[in-house]
Protein backbone atom coordinates (compact mmCIF):
# COMPACT_ATOMS: atom_id res chain seq x y z
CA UNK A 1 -79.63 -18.98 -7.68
CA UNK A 2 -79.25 -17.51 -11.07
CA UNK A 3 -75.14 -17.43 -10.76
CA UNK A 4 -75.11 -21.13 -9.44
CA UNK A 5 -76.99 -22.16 -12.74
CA UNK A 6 -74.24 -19.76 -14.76
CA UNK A 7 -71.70 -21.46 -12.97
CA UNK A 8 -73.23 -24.96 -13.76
CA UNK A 9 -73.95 -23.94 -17.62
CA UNK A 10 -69.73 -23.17 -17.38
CA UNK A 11 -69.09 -26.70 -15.99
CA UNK A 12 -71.36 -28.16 -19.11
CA UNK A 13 -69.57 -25.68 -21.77
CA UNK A 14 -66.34 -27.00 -20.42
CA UNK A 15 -66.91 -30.63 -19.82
CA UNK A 16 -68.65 -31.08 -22.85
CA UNK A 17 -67.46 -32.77 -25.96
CA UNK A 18 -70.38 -31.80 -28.52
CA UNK A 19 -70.54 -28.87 -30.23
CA UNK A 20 -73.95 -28.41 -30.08
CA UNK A 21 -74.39 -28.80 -26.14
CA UNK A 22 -71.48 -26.36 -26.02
CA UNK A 23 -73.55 -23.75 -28.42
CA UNK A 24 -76.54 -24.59 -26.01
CA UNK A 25 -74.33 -23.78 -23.05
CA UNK A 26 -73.30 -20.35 -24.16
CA UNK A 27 -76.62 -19.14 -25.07
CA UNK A 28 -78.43 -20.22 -21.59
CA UNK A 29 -74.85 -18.58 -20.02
CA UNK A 30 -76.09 -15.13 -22.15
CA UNK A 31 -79.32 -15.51 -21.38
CA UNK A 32 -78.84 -15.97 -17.70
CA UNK A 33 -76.57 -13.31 -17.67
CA UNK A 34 -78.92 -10.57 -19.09
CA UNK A 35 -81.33 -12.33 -16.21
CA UNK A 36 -79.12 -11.16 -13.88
CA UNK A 37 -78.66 -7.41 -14.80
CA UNK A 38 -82.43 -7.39 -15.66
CA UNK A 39 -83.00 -8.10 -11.78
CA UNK A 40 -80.40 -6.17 -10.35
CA UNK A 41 -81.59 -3.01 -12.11
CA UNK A 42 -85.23 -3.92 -11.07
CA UNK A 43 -83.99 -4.11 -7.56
CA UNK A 44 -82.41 -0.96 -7.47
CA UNK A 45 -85.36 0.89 -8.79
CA UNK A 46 -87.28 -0.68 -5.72
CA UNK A 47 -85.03 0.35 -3.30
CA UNK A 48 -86.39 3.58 -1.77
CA UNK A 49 -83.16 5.03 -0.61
CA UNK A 50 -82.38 4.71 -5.05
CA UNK A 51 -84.56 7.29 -5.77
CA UNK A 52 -83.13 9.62 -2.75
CA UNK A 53 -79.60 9.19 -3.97
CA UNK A 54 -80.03 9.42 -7.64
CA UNK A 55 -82.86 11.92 -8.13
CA UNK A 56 -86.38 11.32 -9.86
CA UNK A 57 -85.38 11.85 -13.22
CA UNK A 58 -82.42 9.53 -12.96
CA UNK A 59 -84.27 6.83 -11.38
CA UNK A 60 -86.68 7.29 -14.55
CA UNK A 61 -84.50 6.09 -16.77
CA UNK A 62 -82.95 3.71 -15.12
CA UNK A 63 -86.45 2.49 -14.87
CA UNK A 64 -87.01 3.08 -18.84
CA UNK A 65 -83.93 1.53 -19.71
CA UNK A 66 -85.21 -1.92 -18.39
CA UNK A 67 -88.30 -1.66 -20.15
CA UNK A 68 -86.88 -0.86 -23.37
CA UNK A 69 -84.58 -3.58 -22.74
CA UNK A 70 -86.93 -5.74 -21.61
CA UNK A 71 -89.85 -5.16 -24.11
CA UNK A 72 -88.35 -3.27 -27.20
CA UNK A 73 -90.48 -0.11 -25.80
CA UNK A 74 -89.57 3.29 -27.41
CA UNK A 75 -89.87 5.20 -23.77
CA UNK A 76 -88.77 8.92 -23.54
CA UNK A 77 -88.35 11.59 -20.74
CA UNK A 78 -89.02 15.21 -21.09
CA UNK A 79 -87.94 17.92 -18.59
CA UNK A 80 -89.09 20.91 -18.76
CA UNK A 81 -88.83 24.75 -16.41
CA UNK A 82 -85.74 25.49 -13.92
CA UNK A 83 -85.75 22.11 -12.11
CA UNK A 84 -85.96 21.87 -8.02
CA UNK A 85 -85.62 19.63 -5.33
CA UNK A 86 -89.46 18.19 -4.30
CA UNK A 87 -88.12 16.77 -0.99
CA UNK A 88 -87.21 12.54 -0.72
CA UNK A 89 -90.29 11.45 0.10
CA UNK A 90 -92.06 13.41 -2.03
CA UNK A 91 -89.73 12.74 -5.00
CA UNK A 92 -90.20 8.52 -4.06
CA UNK A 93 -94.05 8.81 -3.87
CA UNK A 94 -93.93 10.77 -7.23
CA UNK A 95 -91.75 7.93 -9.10
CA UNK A 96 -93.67 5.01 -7.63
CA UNK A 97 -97.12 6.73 -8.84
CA UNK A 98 -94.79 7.15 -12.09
CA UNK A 99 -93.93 2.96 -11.76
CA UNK A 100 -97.78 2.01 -11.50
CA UNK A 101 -98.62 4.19 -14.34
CA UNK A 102 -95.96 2.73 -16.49
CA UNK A 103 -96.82 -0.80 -14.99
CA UNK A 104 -100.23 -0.37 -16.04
CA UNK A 105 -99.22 0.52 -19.55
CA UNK A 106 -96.71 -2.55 -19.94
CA UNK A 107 -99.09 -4.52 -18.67
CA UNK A 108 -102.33 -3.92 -19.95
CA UNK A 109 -102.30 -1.73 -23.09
CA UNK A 110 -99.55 -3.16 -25.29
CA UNK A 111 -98.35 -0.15 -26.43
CA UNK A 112 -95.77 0.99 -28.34
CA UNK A 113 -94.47 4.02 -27.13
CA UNK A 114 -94.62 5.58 -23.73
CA UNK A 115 -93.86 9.33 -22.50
CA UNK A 116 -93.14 11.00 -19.21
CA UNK A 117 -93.41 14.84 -18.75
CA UNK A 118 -91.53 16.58 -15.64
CA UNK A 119 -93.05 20.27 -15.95
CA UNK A 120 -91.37 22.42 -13.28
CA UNK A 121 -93.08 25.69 -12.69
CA UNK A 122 -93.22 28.01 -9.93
CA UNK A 123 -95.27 27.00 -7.30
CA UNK A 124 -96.49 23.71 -9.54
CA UNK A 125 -95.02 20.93 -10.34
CA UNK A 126 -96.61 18.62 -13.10
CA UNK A 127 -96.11 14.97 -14.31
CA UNK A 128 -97.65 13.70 -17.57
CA UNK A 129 -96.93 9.60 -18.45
CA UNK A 130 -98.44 9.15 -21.48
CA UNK A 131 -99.08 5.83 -23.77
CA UNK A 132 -100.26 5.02 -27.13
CA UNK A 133 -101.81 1.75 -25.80
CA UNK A 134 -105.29 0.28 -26.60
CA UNK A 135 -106.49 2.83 -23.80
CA UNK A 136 -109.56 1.75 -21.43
CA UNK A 137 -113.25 2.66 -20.67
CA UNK A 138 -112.94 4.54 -17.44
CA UNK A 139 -116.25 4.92 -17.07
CA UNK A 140 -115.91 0.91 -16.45
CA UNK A 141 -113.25 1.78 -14.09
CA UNK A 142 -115.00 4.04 -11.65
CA UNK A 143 -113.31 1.33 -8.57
CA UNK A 144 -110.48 1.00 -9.83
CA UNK A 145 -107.99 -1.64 -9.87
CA UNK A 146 -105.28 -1.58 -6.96
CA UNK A 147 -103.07 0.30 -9.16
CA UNK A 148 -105.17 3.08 -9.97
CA UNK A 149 -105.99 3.26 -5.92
CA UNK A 150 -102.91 3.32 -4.94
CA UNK A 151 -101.69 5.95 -7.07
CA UNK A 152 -105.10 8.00 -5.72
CA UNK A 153 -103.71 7.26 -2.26
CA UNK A 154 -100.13 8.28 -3.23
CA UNK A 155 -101.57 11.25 -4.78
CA UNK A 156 -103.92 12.33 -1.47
CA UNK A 157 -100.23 12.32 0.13
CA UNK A 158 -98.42 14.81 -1.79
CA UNK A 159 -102.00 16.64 -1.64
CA UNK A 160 -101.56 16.46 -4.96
CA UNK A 161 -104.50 15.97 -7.82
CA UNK A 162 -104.05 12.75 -9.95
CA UNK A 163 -106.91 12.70 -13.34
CA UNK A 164 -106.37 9.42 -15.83
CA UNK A 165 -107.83 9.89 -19.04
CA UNK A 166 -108.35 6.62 -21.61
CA UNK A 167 -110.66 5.62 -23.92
CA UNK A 168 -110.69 2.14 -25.52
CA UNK A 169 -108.14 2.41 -28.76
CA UNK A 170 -107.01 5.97 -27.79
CA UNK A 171 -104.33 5.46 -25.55
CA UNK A 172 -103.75 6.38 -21.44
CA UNK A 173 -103.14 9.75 -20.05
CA UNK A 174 -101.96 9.97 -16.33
CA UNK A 175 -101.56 13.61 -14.75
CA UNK A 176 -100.55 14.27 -11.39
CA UNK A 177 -100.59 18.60 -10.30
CA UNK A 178 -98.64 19.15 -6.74
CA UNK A 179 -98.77 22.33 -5.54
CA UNK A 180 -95.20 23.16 -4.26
């Protein structure tokens, strides 16, 4: 749909006699262009066999560059220890808990800055996404939204612990520990 209305904006640009519906033309054609790579990187980074082929770190910052794209987010990704394979589906459950974490923080908190930790140790593996965000009362929280259960369920899969740690102005802490 997007490309028919680029094509049509190119017809108008064209066609058009008046500078300022020409000037109009180009921007909605930039704007509809950056549309279209905005949605065919979000696509990719919802395809499951993505984060298979690339690898979780990869798919992390394909995911970050969106968002800083997107919002003008300063989003980083730290590695650290010998890295090692975690297995497909365990490396696609561990990047969508990653997703709803960062969701969350896009969504809710308004922050400004937003870190991911990869620790790879022997027999652990660790992820930290961190935010500087207004934060939240989880004592307010004890159900949880959708988000927060489905990260608990994602968690429960990989037999994995998941803690999230907030306080109103403070920011969000998300840890997940997988024994490996």
């Amino acid at each position: 749909m997007l490309s028919i209305v680029k094509m049509q904006l190119y017809n108008i640009r064209n066609t058009s006699k008046d500078d300022e519906t020409i000037t109009k033309a180009n921007d909605c054609t930039e704007l509809i262009g950056k549309a279209i790579n905005d949605l065919r990187n979000i696509s990719h980074t919802l395809n499951s066999s993505y984060v298979s082929k690339v690898g979780l770190a990869e798919a992390i910052e394909k995911d970050f560059s969106y968002i800083r794209s997107a919002k003008g987010l300063q989003c980083t990704l730290h590695r650290s220890g010998q890295e090692y394979p975690l297995g497909n589906e365990q490396e696609l459950l561990i990047f969508r808990i990653i997703q709803e974490a960062v969701g969350n923080s896009v969504k809710h908190a308004s922050p400004t800055t937003i870190d991911i930790h990869l620790d790879y140790k022997p027999g652990n593996f660790r992820v930290v996404v961190e935010d500087n965000g207004k934060g939240f009362d989880t004592g307010t929280h004890n159900e949880g939204g959708i988000g927060l259960t489905n990260m608990q369920v994602r968690a429960g899969l990989l037999k994995g612990i998941l803690e999230v740690d907030s306080s109103k102005d403070s920011g969000t802490v998300v840890r997940l520990e997988l024994p490996v």
